[in-house]
C-alpha atoms as a PDB file:
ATOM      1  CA  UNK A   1     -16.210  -7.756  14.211  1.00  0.00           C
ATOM      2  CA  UNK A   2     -13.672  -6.320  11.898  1.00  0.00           C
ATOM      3  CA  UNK A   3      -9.968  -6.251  13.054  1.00  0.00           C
ATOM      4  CA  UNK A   4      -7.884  -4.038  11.006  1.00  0.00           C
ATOM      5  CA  UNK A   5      -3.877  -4.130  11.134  1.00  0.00           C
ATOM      6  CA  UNK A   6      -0.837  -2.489  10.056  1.00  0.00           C
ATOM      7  CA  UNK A   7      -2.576   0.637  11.879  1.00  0.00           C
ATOM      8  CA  UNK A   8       0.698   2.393  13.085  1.00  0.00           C
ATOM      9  CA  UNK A   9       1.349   2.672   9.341  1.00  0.00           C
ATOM     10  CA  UNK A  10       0.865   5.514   6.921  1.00  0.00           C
ATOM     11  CA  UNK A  11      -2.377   3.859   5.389  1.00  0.00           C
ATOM     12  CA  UNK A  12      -3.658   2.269   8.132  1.00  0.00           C
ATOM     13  CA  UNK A  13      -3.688   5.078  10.471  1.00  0.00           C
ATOM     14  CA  UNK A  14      -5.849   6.689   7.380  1.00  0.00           C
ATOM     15  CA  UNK A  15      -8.397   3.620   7.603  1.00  0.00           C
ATOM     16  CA  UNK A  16      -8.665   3.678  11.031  1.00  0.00           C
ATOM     17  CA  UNK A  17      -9.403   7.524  11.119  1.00  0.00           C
ATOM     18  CA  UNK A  18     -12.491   6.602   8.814  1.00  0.00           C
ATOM     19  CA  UNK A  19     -13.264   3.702  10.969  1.00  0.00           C
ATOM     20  CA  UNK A  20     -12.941   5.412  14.413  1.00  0.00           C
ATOM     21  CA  UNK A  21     -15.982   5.098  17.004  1.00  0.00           C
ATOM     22  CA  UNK A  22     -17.674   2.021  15.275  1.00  0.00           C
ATOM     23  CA  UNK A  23     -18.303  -0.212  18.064  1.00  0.00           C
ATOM     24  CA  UNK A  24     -17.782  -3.701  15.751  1.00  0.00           C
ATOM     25  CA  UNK A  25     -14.090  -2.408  14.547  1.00  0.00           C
ATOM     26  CA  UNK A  26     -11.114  -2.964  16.620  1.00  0.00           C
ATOM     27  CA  UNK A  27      -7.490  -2.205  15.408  1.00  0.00           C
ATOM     28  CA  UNK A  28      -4.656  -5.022  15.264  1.00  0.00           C
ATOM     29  CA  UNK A  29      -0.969  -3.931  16.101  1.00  0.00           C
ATOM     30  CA  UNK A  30       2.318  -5.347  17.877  1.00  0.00           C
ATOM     31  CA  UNK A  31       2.303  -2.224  20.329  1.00  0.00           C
ATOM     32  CA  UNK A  32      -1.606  -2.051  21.042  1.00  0.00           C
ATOM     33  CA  UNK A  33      -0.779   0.874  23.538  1.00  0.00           C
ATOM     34  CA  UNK A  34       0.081   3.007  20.763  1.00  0.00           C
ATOM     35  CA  UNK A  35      -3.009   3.041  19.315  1.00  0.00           C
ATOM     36  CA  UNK A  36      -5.989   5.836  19.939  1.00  0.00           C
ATOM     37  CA  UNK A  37      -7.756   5.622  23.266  1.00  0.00           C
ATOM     38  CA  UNK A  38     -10.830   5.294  21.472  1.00  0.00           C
ATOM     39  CA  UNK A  39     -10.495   2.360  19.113  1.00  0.00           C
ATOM     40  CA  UNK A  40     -10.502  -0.914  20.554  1.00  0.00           C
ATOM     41  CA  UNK A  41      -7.581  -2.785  20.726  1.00  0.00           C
ATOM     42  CA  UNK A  42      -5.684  -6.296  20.445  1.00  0.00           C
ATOM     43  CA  UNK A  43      -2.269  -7.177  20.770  1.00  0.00           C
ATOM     44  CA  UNK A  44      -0.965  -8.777  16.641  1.00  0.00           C
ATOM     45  CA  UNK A  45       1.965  -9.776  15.869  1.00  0.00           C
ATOM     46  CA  UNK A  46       2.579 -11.578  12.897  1.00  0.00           C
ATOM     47  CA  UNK A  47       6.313 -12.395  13.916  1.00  0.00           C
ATOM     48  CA  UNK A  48       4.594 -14.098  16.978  1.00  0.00           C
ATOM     49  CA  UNK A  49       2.077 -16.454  15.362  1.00  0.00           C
ATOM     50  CA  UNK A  50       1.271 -17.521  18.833  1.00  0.00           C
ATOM     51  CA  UNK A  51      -0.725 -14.110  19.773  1.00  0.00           C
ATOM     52  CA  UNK A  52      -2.934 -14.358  16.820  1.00  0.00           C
ATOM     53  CA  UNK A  53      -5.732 -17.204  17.915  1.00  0.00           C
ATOM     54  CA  UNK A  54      -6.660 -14.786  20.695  1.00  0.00           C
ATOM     55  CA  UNK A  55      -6.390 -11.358  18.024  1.00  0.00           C
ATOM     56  CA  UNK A  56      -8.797 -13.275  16.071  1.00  0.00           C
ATOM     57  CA  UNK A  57     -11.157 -14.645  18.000  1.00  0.00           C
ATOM     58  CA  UNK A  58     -14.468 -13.187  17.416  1.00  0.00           C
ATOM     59  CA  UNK A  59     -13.568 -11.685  14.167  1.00  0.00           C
ATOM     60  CA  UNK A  60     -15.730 -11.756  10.790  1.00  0.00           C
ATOM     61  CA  UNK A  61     -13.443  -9.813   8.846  1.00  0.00           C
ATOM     62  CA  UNK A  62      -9.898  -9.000   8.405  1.00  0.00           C
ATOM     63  CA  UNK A  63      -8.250  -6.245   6.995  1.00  0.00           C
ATOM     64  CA  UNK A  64      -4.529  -7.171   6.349  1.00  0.00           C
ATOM     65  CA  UNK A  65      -3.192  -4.330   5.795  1.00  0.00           C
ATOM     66  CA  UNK A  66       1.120  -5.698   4.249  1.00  0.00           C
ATOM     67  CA  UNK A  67       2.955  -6.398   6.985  1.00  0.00           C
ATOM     68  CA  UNK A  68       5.616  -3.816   6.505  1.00  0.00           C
ATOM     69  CA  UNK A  69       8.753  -3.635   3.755  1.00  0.00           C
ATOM     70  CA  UNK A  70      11.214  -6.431   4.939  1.00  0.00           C
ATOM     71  CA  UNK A  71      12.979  -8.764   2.554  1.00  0.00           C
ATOM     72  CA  UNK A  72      10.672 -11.174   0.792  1.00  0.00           C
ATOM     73  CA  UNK A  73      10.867 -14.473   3.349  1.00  0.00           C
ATOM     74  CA  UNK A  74       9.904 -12.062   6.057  1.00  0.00           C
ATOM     75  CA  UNK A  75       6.735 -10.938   4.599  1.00  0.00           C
ATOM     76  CA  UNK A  76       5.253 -13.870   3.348  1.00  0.00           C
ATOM     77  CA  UNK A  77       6.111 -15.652   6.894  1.00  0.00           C
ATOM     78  CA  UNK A  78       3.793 -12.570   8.358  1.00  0.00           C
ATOM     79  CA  UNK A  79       1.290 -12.866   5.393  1.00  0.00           C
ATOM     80  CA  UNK A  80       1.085 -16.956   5.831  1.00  0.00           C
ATOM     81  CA  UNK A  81       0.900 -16.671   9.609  1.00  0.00           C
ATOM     82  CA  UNK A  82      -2.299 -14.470   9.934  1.00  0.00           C
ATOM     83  CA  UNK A  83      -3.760 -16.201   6.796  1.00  0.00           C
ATOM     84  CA  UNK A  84      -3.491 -19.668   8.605  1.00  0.00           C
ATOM     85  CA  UNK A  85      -4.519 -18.034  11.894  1.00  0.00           C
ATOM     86  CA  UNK A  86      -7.363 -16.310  10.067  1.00  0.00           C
ATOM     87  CA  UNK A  87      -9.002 -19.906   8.877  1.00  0.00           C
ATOM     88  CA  UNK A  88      -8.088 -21.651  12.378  1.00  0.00           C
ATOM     89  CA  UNK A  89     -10.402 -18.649  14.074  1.00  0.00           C
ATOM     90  CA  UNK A  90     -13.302 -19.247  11.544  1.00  0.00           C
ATOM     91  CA  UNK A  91     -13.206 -15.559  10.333  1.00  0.00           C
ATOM     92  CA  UNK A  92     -15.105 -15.389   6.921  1.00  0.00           C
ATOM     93  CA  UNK A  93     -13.489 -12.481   4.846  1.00  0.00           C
ATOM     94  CA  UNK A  94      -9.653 -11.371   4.239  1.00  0.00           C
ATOM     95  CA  UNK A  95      -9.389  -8.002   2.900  1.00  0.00           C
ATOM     96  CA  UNK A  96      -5.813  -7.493   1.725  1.00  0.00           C
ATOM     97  CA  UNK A  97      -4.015  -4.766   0.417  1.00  0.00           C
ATOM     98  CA  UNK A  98      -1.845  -5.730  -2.408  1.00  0.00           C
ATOM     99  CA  UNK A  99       0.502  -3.867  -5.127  1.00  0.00           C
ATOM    100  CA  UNK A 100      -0.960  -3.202  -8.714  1.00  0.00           C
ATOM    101  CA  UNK A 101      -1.098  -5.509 -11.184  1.00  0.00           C
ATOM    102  CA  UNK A 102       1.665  -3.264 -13.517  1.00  0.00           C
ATOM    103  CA  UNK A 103       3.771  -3.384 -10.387  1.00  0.00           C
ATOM    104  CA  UNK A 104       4.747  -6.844 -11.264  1.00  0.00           C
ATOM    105  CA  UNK A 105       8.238  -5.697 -12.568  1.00  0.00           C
ATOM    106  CA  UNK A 106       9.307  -3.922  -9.056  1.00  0.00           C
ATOM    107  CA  UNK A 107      11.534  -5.924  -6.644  1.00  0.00           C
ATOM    108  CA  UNK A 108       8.840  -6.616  -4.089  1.00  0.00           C
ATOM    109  CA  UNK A 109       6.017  -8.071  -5.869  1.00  0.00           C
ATOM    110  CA  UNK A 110       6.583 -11.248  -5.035  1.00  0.00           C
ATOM    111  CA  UNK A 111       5.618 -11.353  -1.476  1.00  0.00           C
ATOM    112  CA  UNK A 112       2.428  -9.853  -2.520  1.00  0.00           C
ATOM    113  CA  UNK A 113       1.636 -12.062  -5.398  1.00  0.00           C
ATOM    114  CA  UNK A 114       2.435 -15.117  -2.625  1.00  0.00           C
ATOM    115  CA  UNK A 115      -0.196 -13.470  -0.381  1.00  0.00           C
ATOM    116  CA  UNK A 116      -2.975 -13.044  -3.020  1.00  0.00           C
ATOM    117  CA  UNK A 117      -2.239 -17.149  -4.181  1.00  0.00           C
ATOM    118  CA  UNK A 118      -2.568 -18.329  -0.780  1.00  0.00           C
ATOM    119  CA  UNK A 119      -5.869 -16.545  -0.080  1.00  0.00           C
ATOM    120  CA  UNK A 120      -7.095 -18.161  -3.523  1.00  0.00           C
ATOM    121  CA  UNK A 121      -6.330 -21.291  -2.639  1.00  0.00           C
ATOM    122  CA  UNK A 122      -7.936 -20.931   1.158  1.00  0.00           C
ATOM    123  CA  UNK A 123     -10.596 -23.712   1.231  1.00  0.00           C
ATOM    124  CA  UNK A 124     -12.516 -21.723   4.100  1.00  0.00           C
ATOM    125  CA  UNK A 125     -11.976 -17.899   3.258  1.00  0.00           C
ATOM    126  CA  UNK A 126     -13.718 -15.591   1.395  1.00  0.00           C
ATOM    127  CA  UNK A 127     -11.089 -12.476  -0.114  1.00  0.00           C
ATOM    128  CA  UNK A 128     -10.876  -9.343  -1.303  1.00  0.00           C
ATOM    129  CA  UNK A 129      -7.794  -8.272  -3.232  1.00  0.00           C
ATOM    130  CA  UNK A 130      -6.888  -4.256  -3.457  1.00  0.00           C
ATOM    131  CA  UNK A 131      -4.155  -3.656  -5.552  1.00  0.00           C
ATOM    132  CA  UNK A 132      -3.042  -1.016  -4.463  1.00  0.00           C
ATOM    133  CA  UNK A 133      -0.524   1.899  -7.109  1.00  0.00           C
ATOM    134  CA  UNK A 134       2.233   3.508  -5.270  1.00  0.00           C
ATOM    135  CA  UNK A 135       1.566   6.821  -3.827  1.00  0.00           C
ATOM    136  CA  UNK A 136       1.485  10.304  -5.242  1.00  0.00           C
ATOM    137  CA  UNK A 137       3.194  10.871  -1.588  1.00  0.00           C
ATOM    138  CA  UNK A 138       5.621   8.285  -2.503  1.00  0.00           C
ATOM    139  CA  UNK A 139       5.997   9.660  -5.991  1.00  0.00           C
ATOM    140  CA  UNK A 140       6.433  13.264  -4.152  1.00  0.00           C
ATOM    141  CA  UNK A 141       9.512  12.033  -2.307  1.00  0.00           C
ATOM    142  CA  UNK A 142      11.603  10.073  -5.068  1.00  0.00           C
ATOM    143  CA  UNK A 143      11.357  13.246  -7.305  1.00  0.00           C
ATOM    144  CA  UNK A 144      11.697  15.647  -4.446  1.00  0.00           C
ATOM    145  CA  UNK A 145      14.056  18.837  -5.775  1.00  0.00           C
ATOM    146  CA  UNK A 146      17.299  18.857  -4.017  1.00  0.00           C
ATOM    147  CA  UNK A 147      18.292  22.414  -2.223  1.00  0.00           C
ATOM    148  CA  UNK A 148      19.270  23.921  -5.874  1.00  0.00           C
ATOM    149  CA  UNK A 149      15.695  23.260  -6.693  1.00  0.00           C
ATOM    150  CA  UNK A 150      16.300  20.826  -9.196  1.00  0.00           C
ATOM    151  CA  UNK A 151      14.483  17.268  -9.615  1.00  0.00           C
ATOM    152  CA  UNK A 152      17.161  14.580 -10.509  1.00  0.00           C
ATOM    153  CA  UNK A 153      15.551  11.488 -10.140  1.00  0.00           C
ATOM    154  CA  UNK A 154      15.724   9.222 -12.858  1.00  0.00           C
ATOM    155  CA  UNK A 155      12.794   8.637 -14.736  1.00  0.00           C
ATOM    156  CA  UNK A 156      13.236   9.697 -17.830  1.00  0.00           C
ATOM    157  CA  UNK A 157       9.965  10.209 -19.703  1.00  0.00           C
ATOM    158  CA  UNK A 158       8.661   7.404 -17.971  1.00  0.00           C
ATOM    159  CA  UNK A 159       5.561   8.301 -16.388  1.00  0.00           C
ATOM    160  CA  UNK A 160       3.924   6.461 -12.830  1.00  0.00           C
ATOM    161  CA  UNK A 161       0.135   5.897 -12.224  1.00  0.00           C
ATOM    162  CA  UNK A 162       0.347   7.466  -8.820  1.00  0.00           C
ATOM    163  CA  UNK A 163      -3.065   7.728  -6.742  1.00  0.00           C
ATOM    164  CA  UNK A 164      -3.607   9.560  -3.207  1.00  0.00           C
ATOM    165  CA  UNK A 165      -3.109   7.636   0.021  1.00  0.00           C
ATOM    166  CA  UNK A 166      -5.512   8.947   1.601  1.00  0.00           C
ATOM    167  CA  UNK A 167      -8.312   7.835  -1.403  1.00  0.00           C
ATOM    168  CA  UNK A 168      -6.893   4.028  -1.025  1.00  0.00           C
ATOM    169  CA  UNK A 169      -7.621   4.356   2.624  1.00  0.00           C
ATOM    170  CA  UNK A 170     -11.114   5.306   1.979  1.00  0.00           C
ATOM    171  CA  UNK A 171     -11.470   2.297  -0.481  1.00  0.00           C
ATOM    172  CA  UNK A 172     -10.213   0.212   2.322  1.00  0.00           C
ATOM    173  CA  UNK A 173     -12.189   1.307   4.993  1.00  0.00           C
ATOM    174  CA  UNK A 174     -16.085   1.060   2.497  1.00  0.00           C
ATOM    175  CA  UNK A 175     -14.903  -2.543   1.270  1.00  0.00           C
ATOM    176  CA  UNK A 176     -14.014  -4.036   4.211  1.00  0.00           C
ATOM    177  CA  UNK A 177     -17.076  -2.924   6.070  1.00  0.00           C
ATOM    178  CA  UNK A 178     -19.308  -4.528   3.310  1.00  0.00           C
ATOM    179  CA  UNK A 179     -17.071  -7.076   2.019  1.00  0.00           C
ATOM    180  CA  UNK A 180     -20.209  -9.640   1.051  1.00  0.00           C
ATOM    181  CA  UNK A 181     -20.084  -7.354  -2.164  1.00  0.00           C
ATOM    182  CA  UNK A 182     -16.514  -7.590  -3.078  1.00  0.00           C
ATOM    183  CA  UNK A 183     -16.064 -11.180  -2.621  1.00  0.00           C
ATOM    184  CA  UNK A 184     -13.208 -13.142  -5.064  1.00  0.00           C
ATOM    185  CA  UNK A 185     -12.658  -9.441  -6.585  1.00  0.00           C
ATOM    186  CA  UNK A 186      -9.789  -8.037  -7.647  1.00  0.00           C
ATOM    187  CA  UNK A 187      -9.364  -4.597  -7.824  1.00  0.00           C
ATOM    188  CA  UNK A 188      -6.462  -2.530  -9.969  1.00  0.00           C
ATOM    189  CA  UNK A 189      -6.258   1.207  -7.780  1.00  0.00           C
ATOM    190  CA  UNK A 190      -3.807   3.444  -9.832  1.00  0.00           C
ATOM    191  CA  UNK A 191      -4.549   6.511 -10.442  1.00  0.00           C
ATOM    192  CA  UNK A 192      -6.444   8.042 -13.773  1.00  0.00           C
ATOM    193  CA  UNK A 193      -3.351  10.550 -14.927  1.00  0.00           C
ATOM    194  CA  UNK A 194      -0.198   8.863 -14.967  1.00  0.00           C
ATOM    195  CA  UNK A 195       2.771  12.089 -13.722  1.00  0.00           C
ATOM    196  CA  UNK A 196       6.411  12.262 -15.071  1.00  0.00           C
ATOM    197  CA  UNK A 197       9.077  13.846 -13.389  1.00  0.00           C
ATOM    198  CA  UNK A 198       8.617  16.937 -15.578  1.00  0.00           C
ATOM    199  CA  UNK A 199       4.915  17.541 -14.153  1.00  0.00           C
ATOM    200  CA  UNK A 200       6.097  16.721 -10.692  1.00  0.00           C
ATOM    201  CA  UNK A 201       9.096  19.455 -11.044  1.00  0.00           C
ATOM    202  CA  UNK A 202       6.578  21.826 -12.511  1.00  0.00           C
ATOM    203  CA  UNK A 203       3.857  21.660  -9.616  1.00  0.00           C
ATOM    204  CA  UNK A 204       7.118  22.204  -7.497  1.00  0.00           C
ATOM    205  CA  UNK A 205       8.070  25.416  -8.995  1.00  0.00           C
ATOM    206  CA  UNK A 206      11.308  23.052  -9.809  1.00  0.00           C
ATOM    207  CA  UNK A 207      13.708  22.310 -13.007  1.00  0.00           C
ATOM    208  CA  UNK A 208      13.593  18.414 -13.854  1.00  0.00           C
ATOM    209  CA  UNK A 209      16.994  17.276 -14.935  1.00  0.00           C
ATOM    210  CA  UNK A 210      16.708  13.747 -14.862  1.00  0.00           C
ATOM    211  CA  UNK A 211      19.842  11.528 -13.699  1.00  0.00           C
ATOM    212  CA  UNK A 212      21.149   8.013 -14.236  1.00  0.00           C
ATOM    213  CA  UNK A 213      20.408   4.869 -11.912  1.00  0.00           C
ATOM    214  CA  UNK A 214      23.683   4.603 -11.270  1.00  0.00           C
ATOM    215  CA  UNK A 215      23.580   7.916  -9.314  1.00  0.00           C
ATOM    216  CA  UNK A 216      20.039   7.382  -7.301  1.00  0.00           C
ATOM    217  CA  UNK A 217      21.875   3.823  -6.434  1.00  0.00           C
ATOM    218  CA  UNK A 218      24.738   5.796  -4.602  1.00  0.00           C
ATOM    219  CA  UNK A 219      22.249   8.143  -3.268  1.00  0.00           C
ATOM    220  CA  UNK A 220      19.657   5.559  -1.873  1.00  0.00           C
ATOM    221  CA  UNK A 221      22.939   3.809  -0.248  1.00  0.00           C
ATOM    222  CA  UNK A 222      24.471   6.435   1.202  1.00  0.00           C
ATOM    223  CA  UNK A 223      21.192   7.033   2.839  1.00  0.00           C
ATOM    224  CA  UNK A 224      19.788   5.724   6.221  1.00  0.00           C
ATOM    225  CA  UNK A 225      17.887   2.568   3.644  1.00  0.00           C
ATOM    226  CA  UNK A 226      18.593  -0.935   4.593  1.00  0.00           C
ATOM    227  CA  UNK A 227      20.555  -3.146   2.135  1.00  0.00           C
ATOM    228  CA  UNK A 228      17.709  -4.661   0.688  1.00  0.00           C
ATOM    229  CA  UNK A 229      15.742  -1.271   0.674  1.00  0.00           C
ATOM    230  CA  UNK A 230      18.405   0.044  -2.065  1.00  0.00           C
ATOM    231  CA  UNK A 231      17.163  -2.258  -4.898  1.00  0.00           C
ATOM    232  CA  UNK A 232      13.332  -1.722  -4.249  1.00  0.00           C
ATOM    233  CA  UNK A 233      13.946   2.078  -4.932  1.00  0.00           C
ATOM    234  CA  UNK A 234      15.940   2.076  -7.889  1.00  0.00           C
ATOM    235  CA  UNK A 235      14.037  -0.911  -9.567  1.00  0.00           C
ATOM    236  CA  UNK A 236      11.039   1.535  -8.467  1.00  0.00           C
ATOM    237  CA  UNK A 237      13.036   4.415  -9.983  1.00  0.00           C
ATOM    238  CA  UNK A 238      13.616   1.737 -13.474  1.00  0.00           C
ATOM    239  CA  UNK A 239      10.023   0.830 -13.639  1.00  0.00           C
ATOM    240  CA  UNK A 240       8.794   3.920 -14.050  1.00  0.00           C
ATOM    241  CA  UNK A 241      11.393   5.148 -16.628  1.00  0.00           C
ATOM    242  CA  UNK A 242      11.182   2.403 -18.879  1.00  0.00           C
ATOM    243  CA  UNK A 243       7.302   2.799 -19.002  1.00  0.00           C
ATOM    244  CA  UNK A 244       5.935   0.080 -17.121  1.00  0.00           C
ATOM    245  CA  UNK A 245       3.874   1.927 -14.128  1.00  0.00           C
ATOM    246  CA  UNK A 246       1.904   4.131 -16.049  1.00  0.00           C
ATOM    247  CA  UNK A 247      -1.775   2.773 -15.329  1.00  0.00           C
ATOM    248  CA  UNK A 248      -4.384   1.646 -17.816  1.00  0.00           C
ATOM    249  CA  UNK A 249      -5.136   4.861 -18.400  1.00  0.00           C
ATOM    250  CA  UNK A 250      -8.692   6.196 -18.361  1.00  0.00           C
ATOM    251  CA  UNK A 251     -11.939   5.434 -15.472  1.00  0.00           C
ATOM    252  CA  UNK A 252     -10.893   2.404 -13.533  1.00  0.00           C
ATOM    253  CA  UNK A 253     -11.802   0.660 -10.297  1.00  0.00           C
ATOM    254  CA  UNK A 254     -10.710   3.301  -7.946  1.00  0.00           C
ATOM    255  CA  UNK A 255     -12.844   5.839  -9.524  1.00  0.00           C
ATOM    256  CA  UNK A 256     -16.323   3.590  -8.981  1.00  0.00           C
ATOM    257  CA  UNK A 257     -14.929   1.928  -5.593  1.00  0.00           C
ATOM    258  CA  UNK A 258     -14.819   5.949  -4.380  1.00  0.00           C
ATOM    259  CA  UNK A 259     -18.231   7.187  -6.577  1.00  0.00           C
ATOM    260  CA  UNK A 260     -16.660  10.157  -7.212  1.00  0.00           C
ATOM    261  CA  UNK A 261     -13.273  10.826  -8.839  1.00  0.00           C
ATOM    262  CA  UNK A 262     -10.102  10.257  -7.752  1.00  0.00           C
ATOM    263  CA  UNK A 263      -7.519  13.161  -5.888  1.00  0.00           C
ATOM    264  CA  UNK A 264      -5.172  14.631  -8.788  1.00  0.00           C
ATOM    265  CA  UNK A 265      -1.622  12.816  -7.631  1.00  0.00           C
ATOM    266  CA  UNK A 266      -0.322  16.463  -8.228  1.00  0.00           C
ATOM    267  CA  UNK A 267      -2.397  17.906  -6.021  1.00  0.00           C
ATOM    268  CA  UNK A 268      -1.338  16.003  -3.267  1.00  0.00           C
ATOM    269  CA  UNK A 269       2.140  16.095  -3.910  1.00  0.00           C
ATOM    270  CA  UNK A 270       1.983  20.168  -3.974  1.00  0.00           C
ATOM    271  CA  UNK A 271       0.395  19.764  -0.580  1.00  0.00           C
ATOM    272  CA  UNK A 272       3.175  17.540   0.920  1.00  0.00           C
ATOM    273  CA  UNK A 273       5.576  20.285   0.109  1.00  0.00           C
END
């Protein structure tokens, strides 16, 4: 049995679309009624570590899809909870879907570096590590034009490694159905053709005048964000600018994970608009 969770979020509901109608895949989530008729379904809820013996019973592998943005204790309190309920159940394989390795400079990396020690040092686990770039969806938002049609966001001539959600889902979905092949691998999914906010204004039909951090800190607060949300998007926002997020460069996992190549980040941006 595979379980997958995090399905009533953006990338899980994309795995579970590709995994829909296989009897040996059920779906994990805190509000099971919520999720397709069709797919089998158990109640998880990593702030209830007491529901998760029963979620896992029976299960070979899990996909653990990150438990949601929350401030760093939060998340690796949901992350330890199903990891230590995952070797009390006897399953054999985590899946997990981390951040990129170059993403080591944003503001929540730490809860996923946590995550990926604490499956290496699992005496009874096997793992998977995805490392998963930030979206070209994600990437479409932050630079999004305002109503004068002009993209202010901050980044500078800093450039970001973005890569389509939906190809990460598909990634997901192959690995953790055969995850005897991927076993104590870790796997760096950015995209091939790191995108500025100059090529995402162009693709837009948009100006880019970039503005200051100072500005997208005022913005992002003023917003519906929570507190701690308003330093993960402008560190996000600084990351990029300063040149840290722009991918290896070239063919890399993703690519030969998906045999075929990746979805052009502008592409999907266009699309979202």
């Amino acid at each position: 049995m595979l379980l997958v969770t995090g399905v009533n979020g953006a990338l899980g509901t994309l795995v579970l679309e590709r995994l829909a109608g296989r009897p040996d895949v059920a779906a994990g989530s805190r509000t099971p009624g919520t999720v397709p008729a069709e797919v089998p379904s158990r109640l998880v809820d990593f702030d209830r570590p007491e529901t998760l013996a029963e979620a896992f019973r029976g299960v070979r592998t899990l996909l653990l899809i990150s438990a949601g943005v929350a401030e760093d204790d939060v998340v690796i309190a949901r992350h330890g909870a199903a990891i230590t309920a995952a070797e009390r159940a006897g399953v054999e394989h985590v899946v997990y879907t981390s951040l990129s390795g170059d993403g080591d400079h944003l503001p929540y990396a730490l809860a996923h570096r946590w995550t990926e020690r604490r499956l290496r040092a699992s005496a009874s686990l096997r793992w998977t590590v995805l490392r998963n770039g930030l979206y070209a969806e994600f990437l479409g938002a932050i630079a999004a034009p305002g109503p004068d049609g002009v993209v202010r966001a901050p980044l500078g001539d800093g450039k970001l490694a973005a890569v389509a959600r939906e190809d990460l889902a598909e990634v997901a979905a192959a690995v953790a159905l055969a995850p005897e092949a991927h076993a104590g691998r870790t796997y760096e999914l950015v995209g091939e053709h790191a995108l500025g906010g100059a090529e995402v204004a162009g693709a837009l039909g948009a100006e880019y005048r970039p503005g200051r951090l100072t500005q997208a800190r005022a913005a992002v607060a003023a917003s519906d964000a929570q507190d701690f949300q308003v330093p993960m998007v402008v560190g996000t926002y600084s990351a990029i600018a300063h040149g840290f997020l722009a991918g290896p460069g070239g063919a890399g996992d993703l690519a030969e994970l998906l045999g075929r190549p990746p979805r052009p980040a502008l592409d999907v941006i266009a699309g979202a608009r």
